[in-house]
PDB file of N, CA and C in Angstrom:
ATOM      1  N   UNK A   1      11.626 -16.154  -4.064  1.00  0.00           N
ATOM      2  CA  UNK A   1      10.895 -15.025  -3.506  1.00  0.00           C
ATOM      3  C   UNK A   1       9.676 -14.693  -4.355  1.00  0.00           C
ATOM      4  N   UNK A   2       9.970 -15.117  -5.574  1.00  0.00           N
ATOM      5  CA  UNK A   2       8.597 -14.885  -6.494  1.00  0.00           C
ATOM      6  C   UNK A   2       7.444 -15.388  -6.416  1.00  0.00           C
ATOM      7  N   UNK A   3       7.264 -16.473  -6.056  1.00  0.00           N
ATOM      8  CA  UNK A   3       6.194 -16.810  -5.175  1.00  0.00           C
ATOM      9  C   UNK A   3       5.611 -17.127  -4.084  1.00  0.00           C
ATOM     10  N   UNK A   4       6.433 -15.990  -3.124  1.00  0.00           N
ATOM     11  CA  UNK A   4       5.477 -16.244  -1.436  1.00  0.00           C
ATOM     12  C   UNK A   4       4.497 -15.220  -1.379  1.00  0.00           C
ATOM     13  N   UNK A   5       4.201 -15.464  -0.479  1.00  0.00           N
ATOM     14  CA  UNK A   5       3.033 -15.045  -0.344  1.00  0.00           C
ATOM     15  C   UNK A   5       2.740 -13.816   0.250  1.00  0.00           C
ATOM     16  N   UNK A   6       3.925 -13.066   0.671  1.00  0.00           N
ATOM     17  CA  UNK A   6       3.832 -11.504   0.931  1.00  0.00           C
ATOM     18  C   UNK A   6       4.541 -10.924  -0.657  1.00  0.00           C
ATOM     19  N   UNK A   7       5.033 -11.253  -1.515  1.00  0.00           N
ATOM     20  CA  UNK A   7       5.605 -11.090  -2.967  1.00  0.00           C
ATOM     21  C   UNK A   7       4.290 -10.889  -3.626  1.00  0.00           C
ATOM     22  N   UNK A   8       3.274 -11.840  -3.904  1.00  0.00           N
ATOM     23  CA  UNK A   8       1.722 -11.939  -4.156  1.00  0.00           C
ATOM     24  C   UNK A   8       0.793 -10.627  -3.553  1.00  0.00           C
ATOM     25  N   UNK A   9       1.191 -10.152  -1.964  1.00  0.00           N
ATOM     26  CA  UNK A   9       0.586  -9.451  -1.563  1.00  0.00           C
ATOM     27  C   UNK A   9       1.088  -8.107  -2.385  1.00  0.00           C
ATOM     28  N   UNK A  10       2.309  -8.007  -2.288  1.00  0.00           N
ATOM     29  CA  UNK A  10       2.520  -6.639  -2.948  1.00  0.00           C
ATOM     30  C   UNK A  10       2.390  -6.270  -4.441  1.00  0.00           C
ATOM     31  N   UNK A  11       2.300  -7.403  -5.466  1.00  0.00           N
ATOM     32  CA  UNK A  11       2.138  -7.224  -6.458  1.00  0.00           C
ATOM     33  C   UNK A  11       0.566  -7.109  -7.004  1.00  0.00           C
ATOM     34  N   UNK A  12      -0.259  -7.424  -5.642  1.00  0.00           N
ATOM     35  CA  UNK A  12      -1.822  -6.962  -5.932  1.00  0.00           C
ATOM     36  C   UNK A  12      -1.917  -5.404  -5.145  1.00  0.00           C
ATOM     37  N   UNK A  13      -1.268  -5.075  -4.511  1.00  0.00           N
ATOM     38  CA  UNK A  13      -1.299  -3.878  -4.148  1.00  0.00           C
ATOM     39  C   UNK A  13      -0.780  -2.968  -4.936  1.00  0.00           C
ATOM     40  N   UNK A  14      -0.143  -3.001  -6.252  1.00  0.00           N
ATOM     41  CA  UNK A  14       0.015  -2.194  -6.839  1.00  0.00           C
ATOM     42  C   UNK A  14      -0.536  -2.352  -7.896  1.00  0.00           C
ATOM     43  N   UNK A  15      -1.747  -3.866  -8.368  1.00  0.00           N
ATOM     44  CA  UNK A  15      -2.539  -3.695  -9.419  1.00  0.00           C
ATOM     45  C   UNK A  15      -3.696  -3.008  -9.065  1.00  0.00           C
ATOM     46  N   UNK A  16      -4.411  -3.006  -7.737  1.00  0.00           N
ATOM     47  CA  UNK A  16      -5.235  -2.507  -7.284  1.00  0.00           C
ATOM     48  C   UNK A  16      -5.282  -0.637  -6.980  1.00  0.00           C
ATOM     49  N   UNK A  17      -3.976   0.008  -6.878  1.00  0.00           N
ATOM     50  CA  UNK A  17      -3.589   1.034  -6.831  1.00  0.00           C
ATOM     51  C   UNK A  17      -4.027   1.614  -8.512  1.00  0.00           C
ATOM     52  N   UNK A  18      -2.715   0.656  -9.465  1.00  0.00           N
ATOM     53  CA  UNK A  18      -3.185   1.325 -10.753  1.00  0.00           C
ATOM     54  C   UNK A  18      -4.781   1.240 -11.436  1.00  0.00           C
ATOM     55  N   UNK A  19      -4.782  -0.041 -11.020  1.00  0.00           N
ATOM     56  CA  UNK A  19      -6.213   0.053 -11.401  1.00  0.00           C
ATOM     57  C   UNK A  19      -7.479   1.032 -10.670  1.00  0.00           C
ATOM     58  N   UNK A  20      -7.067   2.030  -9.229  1.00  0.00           N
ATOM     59  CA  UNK A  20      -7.826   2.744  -8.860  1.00  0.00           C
ATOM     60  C   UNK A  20      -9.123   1.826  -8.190  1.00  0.00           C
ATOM     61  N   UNK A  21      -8.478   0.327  -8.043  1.00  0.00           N
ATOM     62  CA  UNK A  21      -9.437  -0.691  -7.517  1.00  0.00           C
ATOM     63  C   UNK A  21     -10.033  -0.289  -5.793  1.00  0.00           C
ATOM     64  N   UNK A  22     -10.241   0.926  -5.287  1.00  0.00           N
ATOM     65  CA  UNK A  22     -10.717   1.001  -4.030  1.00  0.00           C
ATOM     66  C   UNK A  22     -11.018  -0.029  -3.244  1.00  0.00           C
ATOM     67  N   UNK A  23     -12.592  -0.538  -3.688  1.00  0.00           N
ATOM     68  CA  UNK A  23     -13.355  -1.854  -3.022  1.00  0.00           C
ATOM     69  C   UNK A  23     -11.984  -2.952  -3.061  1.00  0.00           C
ATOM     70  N   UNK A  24     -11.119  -3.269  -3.663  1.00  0.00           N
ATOM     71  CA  UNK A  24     -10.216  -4.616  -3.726  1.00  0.00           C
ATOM     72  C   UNK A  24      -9.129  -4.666  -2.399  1.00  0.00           C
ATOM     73  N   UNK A  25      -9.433  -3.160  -2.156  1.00  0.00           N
ATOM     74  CA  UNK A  25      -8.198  -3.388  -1.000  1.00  0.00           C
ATOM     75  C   UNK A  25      -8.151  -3.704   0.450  1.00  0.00           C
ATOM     76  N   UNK A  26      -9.853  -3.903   0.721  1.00  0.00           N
ATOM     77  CA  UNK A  26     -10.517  -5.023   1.779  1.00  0.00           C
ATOM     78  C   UNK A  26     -10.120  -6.141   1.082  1.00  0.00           C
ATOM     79  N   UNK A  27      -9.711  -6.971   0.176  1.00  0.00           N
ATOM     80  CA  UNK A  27      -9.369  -8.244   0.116  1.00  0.00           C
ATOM     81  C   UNK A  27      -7.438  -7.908   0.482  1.00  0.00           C
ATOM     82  N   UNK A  28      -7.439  -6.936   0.939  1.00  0.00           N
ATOM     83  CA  UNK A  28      -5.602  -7.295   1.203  1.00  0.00           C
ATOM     84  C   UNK A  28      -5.410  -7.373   2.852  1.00  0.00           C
ATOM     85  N   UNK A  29      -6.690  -7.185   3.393  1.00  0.00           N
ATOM     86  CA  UNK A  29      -6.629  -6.792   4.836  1.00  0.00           C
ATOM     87  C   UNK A  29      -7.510  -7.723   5.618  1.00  0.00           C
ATOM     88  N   UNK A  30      -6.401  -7.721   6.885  1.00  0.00           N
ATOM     89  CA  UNK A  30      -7.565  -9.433   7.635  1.00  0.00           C
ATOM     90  C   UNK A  30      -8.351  -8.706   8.564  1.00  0.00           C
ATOM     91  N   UNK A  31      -9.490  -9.399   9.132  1.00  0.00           N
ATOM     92  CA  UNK A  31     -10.647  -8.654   9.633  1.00  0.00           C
ATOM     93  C   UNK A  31     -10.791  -7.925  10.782  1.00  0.00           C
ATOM     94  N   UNK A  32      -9.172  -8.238  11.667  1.00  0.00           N
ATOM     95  CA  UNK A  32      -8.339  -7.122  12.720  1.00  0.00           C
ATOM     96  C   UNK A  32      -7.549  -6.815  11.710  1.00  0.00           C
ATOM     97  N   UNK A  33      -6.812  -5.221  11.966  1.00  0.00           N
ATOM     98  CA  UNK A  33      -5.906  -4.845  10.958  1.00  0.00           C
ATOM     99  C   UNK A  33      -5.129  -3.720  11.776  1.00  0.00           C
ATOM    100  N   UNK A  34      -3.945  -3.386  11.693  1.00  0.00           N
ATOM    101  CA  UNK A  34      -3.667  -2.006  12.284  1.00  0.00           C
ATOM    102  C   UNK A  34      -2.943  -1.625  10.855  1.00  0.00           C
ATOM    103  N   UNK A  35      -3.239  -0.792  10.288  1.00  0.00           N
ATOM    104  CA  UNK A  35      -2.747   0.050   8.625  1.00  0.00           C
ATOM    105  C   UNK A  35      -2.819   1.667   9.270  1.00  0.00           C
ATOM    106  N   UNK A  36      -1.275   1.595   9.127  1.00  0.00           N
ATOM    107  CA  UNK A  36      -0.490   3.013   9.271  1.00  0.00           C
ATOM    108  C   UNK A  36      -0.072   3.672   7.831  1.00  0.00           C
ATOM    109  N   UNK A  37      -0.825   4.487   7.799  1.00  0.00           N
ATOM    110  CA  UNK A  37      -1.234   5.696   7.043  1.00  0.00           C
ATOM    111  C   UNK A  37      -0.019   6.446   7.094  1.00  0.00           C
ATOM    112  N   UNK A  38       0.427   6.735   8.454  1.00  0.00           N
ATOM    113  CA  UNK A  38       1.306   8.006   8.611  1.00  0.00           C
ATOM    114  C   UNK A  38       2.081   7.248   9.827  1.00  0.00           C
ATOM    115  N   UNK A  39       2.814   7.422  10.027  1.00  0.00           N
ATOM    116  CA  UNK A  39       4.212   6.760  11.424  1.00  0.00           C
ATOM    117  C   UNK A  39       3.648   7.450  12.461  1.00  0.00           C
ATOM    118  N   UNK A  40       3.251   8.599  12.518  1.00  0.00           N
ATOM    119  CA  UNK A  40       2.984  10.120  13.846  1.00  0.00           C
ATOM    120  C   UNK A  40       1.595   9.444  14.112  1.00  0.00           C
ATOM    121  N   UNK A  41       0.632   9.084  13.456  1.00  0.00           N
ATOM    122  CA  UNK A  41      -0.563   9.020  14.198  1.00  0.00           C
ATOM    123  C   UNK A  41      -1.132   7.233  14.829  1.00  0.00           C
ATOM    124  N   UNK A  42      -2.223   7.923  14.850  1.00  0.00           N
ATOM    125  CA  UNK A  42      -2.746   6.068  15.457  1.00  0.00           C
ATOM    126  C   UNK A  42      -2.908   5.066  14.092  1.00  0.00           C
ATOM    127  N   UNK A  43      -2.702   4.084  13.949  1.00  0.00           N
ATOM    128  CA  UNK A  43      -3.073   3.189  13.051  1.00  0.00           C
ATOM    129  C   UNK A  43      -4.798   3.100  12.592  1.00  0.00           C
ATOM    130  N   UNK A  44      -5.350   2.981  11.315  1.00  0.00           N
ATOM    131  CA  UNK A  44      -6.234   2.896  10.643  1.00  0.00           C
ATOM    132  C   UNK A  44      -7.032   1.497  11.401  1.00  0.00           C
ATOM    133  N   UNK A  45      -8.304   1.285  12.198  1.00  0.00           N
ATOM    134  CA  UNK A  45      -8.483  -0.466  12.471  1.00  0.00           C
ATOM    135  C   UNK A  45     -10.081  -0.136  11.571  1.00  0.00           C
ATOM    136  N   UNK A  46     -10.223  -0.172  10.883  1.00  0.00           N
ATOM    137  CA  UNK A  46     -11.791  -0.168  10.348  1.00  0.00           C
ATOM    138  C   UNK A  46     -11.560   0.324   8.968  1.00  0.00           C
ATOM    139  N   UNK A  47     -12.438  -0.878   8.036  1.00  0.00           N
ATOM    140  CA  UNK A  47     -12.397  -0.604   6.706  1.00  0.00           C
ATOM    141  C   UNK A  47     -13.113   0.553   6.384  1.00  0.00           C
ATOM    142  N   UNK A  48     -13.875   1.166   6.970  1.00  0.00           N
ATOM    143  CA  UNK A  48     -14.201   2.945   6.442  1.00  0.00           C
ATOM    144  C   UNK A  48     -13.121   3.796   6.429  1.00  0.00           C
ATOM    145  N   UNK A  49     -12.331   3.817   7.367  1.00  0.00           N
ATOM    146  CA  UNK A  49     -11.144   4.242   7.620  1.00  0.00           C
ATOM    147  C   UNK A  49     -10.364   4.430   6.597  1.00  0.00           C
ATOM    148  N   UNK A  50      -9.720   3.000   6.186  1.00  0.00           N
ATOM    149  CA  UNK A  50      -9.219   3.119   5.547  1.00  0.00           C
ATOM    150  C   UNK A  50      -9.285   3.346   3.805  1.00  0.00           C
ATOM    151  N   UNK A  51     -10.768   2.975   3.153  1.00  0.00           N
ATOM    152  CA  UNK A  51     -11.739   3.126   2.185  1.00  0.00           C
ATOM    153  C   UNK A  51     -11.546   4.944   2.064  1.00  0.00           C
ATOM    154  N   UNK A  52     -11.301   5.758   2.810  1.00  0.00           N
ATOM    155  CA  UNK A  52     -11.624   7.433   3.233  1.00  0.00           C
ATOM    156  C   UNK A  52     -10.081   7.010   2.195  1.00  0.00           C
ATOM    157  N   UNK A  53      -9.101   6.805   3.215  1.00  0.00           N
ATOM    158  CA  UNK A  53      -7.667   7.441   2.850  1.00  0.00           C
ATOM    159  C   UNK A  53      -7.344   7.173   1.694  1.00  0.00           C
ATOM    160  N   UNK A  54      -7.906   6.323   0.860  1.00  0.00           N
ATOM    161  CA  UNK A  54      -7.557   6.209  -0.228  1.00  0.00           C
ATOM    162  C   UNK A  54      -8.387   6.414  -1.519  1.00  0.00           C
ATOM    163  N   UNK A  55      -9.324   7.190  -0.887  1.00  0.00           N
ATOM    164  CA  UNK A  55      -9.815   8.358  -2.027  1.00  0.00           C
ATOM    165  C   UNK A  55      -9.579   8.791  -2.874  1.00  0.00           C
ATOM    166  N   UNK A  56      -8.129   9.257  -2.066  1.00  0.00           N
ATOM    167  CA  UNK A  56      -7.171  10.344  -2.793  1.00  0.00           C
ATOM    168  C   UNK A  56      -6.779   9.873  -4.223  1.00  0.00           C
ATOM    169  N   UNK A  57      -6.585   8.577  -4.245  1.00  0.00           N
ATOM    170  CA  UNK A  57      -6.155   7.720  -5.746  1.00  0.00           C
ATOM    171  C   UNK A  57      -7.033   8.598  -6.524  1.00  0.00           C
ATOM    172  N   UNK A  58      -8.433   8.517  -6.437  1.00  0.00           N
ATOM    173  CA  UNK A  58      -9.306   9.219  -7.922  1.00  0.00           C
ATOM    174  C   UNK A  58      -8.901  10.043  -8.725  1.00  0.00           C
ATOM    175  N   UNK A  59      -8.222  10.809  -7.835  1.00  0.00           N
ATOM    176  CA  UNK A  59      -7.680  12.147  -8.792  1.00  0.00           C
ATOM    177  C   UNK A  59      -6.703  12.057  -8.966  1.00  0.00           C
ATOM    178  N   UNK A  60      -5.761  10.972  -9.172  1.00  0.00           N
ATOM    179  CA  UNK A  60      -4.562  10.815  -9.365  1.00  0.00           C
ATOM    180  C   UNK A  60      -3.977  10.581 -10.538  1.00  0.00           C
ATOM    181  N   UNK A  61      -3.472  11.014 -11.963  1.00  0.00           N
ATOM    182  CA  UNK A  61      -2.844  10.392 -12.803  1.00  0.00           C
ATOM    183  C   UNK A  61      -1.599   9.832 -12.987  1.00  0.00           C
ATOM    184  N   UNK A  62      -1.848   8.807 -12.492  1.00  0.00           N
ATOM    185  CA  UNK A  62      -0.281   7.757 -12.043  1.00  0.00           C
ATOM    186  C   UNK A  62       0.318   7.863 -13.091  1.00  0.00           C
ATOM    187  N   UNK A  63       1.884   8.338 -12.954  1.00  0.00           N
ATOM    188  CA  UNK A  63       2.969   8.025 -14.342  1.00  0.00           C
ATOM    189  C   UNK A  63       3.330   6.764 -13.650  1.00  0.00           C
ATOM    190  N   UNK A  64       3.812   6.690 -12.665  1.00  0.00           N
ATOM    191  CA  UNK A  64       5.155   5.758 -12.206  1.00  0.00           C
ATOM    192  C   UNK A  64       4.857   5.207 -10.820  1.00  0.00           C
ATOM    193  N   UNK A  65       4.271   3.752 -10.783  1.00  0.00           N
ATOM    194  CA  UNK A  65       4.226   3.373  -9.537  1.00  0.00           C
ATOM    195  C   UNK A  65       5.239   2.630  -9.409  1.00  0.00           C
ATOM    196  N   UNK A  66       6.277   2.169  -8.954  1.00  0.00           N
ATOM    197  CA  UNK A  66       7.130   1.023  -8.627  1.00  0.00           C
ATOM    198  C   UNK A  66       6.969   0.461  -6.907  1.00  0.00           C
ATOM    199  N   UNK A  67       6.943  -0.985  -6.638  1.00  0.00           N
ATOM    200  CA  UNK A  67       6.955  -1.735  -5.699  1.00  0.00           C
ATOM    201  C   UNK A  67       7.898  -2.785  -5.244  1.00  0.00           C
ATOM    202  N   UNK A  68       8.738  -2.580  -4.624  1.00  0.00           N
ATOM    203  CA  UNK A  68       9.903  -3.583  -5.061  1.00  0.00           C
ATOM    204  C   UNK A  68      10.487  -4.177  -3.647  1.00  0.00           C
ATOM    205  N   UNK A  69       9.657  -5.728  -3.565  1.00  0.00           N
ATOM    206  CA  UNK A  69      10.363  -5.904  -2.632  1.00  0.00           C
ATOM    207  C   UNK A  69      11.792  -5.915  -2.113  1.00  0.00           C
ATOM    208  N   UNK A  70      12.029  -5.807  -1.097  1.00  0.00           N
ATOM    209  CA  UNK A  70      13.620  -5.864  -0.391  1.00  0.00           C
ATOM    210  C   UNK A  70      13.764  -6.972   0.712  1.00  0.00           C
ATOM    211  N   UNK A  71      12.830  -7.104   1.594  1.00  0.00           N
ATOM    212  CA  UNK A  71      13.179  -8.566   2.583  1.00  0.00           C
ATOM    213  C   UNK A  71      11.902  -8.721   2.589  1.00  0.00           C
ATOM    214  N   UNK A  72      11.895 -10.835   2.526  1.00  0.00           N
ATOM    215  CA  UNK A  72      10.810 -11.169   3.094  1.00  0.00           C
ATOM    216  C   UNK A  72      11.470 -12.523   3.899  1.00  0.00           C
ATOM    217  N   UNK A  73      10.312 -12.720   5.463  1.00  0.00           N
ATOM    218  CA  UNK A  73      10.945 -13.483   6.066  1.00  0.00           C
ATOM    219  C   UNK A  73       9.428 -13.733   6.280  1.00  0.00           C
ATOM    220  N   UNK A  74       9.051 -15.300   6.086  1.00  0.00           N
ATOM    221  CA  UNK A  74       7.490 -16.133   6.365  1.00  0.00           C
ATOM    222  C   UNK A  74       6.779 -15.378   5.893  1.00  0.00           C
ATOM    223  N   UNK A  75       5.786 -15.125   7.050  1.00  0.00           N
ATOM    224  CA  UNK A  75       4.509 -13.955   6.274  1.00  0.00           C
ATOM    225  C   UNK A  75       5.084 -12.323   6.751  1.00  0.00           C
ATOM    226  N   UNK A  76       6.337 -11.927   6.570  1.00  0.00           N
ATOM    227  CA  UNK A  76       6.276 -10.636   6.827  1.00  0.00           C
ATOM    228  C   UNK A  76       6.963  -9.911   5.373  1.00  0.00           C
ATOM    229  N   UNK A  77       7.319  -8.645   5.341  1.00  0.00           N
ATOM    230  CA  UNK A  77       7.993  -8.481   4.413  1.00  0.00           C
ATOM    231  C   UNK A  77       8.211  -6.921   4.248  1.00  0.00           C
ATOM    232  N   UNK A  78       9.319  -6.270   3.577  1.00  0.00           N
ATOM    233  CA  UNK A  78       9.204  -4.952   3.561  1.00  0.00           C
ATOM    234  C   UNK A  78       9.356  -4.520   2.072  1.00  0.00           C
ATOM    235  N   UNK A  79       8.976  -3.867   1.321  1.00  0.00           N
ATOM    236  CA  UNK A  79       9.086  -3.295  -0.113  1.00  0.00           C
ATOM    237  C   UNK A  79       9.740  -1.627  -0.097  1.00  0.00           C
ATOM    238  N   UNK A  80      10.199  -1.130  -1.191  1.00  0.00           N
ATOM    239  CA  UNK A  80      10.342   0.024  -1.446  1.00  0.00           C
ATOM    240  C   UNK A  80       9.783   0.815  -2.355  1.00  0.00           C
ATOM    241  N   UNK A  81       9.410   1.651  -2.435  1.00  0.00           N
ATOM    242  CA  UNK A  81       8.070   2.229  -3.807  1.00  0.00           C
ATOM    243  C   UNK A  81       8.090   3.624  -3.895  1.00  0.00           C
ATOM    244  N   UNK A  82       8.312   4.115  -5.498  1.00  0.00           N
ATOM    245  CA  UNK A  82       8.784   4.525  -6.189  1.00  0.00           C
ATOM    246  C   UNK A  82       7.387   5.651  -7.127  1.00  0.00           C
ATOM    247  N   UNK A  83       6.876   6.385  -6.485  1.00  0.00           N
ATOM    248  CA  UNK A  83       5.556   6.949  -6.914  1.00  0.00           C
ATOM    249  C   UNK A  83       5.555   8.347  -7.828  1.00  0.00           C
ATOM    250  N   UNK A  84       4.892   8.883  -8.724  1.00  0.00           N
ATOM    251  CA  UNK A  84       4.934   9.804  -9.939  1.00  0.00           C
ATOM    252  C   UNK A  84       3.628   9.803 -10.000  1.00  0.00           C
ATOM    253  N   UNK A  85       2.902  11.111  -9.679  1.00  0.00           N
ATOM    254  CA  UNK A  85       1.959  11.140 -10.559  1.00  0.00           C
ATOM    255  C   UNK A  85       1.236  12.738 -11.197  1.00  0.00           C
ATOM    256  N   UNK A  86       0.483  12.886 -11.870  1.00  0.00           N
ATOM    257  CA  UNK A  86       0.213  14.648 -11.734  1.00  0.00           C
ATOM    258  C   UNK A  86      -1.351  14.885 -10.887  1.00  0.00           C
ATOM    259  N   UNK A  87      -1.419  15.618 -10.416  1.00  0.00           N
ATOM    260  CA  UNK A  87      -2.650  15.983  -9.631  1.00  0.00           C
ATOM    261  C   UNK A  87      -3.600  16.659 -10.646  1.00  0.00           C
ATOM    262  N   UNK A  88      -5.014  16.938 -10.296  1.00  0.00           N
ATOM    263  CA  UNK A  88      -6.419  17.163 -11.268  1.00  0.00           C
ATOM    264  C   UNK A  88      -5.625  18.743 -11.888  1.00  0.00           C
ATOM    265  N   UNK A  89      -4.228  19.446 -11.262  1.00  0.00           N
ATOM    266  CA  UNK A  89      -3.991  20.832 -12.280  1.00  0.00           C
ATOM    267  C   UNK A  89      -3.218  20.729 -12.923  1.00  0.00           C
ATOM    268  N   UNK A  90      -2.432  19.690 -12.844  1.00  0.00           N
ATOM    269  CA  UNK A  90      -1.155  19.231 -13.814  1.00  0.00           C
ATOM    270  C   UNK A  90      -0.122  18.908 -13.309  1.00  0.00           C
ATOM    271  N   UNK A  91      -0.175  19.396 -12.075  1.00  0.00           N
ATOM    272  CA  UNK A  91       1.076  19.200 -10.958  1.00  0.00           C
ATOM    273  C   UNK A  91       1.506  18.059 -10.618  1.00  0.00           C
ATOM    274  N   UNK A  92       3.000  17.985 -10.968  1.00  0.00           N
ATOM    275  CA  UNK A  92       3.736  16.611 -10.880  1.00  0.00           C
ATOM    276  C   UNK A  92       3.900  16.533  -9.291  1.00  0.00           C
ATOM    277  N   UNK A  93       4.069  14.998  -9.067  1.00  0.00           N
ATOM    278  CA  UNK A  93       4.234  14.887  -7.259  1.00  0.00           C
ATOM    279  C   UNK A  93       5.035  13.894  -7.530  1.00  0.00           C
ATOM    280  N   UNK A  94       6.193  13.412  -6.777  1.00  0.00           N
ATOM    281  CA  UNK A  94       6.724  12.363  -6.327  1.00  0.00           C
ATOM    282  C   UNK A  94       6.591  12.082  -5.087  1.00  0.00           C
ATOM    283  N   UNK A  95       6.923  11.108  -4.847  1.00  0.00           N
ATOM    284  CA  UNK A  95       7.508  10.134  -3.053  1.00  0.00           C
ATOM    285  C   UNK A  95       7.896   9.073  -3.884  1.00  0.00           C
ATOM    286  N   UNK A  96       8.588   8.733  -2.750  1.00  0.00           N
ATOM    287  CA  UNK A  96       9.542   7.532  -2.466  1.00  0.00           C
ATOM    288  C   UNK A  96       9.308   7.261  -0.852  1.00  0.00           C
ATOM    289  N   UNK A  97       9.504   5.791  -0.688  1.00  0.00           N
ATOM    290  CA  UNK A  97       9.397   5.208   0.448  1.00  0.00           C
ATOM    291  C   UNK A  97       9.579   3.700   0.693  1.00  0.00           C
ATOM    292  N   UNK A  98       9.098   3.350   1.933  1.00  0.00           N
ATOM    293  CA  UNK A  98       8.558   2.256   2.123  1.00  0.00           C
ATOM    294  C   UNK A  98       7.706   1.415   2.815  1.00  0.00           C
ATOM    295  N   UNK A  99       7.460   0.010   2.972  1.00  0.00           N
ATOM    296  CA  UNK A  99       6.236  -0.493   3.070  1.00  0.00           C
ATOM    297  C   UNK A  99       6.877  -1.640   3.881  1.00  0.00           C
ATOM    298  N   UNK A 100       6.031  -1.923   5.231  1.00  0.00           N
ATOM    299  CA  UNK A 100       6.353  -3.157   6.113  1.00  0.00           C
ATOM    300  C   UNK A 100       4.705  -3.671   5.708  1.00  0.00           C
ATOM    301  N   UNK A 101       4.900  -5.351   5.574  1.00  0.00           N
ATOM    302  CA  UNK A 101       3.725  -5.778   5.581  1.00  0.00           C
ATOM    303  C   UNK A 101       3.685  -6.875   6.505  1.00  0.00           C
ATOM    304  N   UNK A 102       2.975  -7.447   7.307  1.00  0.00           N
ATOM    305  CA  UNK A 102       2.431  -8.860   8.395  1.00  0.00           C
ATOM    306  C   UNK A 102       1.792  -9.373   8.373  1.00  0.00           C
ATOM    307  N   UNK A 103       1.141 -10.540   7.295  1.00  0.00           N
ATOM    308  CA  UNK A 103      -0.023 -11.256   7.175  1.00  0.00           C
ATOM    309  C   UNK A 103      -0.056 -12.338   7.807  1.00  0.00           C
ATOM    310  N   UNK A 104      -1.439 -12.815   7.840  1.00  0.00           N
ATOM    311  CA  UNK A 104      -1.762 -13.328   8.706  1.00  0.00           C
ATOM    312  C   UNK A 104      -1.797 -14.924   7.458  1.00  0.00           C
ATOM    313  N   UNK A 105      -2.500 -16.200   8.070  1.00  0.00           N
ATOM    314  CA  UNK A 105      -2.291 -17.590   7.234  1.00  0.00           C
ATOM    315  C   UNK A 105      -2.893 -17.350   6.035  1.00  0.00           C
ATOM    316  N   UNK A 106      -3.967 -16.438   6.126  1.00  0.00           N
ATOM    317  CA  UNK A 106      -4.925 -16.601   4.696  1.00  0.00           C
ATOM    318  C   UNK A 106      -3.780 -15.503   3.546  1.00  0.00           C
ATOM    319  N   UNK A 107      -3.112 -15.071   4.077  1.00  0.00           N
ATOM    320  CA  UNK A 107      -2.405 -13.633   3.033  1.00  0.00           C
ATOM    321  C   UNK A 107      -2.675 -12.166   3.670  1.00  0.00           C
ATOM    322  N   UNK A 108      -3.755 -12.090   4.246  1.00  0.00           N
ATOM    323  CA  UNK A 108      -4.307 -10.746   4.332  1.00  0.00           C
ATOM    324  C   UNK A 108      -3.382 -10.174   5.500  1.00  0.00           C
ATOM    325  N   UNK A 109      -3.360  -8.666   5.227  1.00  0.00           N
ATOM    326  CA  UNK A 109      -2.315  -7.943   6.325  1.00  0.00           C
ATOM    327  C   UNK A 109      -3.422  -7.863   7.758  1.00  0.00           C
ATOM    328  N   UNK A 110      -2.256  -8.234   8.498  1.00  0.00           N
ATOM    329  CA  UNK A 110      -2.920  -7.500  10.007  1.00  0.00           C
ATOM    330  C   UNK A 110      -1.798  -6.863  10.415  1.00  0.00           C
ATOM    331  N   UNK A 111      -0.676  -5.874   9.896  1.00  0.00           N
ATOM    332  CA  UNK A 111      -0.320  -5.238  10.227  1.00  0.00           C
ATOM    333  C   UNK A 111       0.596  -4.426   8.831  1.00  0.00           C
ATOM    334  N   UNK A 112       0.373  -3.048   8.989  1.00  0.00           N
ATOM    335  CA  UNK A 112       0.601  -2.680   7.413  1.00  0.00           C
ATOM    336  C   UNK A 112       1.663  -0.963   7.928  1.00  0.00           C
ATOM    337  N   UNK A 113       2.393  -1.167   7.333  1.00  0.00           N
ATOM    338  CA  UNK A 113       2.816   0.529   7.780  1.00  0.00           C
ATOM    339  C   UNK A 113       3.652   0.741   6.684  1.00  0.00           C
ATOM    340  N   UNK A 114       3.750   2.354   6.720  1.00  0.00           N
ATOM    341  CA  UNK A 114       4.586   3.006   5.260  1.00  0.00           C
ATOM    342  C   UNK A 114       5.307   4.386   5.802  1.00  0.00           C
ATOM    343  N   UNK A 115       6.095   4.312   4.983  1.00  0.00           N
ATOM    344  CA  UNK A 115       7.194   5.858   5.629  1.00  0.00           C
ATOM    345  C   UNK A 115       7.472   6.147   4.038  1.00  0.00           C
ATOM    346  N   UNK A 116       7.315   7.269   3.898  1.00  0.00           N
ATOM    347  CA  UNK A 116       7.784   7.926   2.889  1.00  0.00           C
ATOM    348  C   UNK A 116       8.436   9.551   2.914  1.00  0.00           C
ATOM    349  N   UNK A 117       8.366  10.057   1.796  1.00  0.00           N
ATOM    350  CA  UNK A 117       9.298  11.177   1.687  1.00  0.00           C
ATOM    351  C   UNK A 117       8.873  11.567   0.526  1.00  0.00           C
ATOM    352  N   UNK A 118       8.137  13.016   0.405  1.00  0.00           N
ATOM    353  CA  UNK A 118       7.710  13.589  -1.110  1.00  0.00           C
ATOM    354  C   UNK A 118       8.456  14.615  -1.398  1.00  0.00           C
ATOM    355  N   UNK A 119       8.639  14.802  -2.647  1.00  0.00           N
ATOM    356  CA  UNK A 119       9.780  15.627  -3.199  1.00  0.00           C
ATOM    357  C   UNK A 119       9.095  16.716  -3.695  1.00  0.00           C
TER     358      UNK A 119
END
């Protein structure tokens, strides 16, 4: 499992997270995409879109990201992730959740969704 290629996908998605890598996370996404943000609304299809939602990282001081896959079958795969961080007043936040991913031959997702739960 350590080296397929949705295992690869998720372990750049959480260097790109800590690293606050914005611009890198058009290289995780194929050039149709549906990236669900939230389960309730419409899916994200445009890299402005999704470039907006993850803004939010800037002000984030990550203690604790964890990513851990749980099934992968070809190019699909689902992870569980494990998040800590304090906001710009000091305020601690958790979630927990998880992550379905669907890439396409090159690696990149064309279909991305997450469910979580903040404490």
């Amino acid at each position: 499992m350590n080296n397929s290629i949705v295992q690869k996908w998720f372990i750049m998605l959480k260097k790109i997270w800590l690293e606050k890598d914005i611009e890198s996370v058009k290289k995780l996404l194929s050039e149709k995409f549906e990236y669900y943000e939230n389960p309730f609304v419409q899916p994200l299809t445009s890299w402005s879109e999704v470039k907006k939602a993850w803004e939010e990282i800037k002000n984030e001081d990550i203690l604790v990201l964890e990513i851990n896959p749980l099934i992968i079958k070809g190019s699909e795969g689902m992870a569980s992730y494990d998040f800590i961080y304090k906001d710009l007043e000091g305020k601690k936040h958790q979630s927990k959740g998880a992550y379905y991913v669907r890439l396409d031959s090159a690696g990149r997702a064309i279909e991305f969704r997450r469910w979580w739960v903040r404490q």
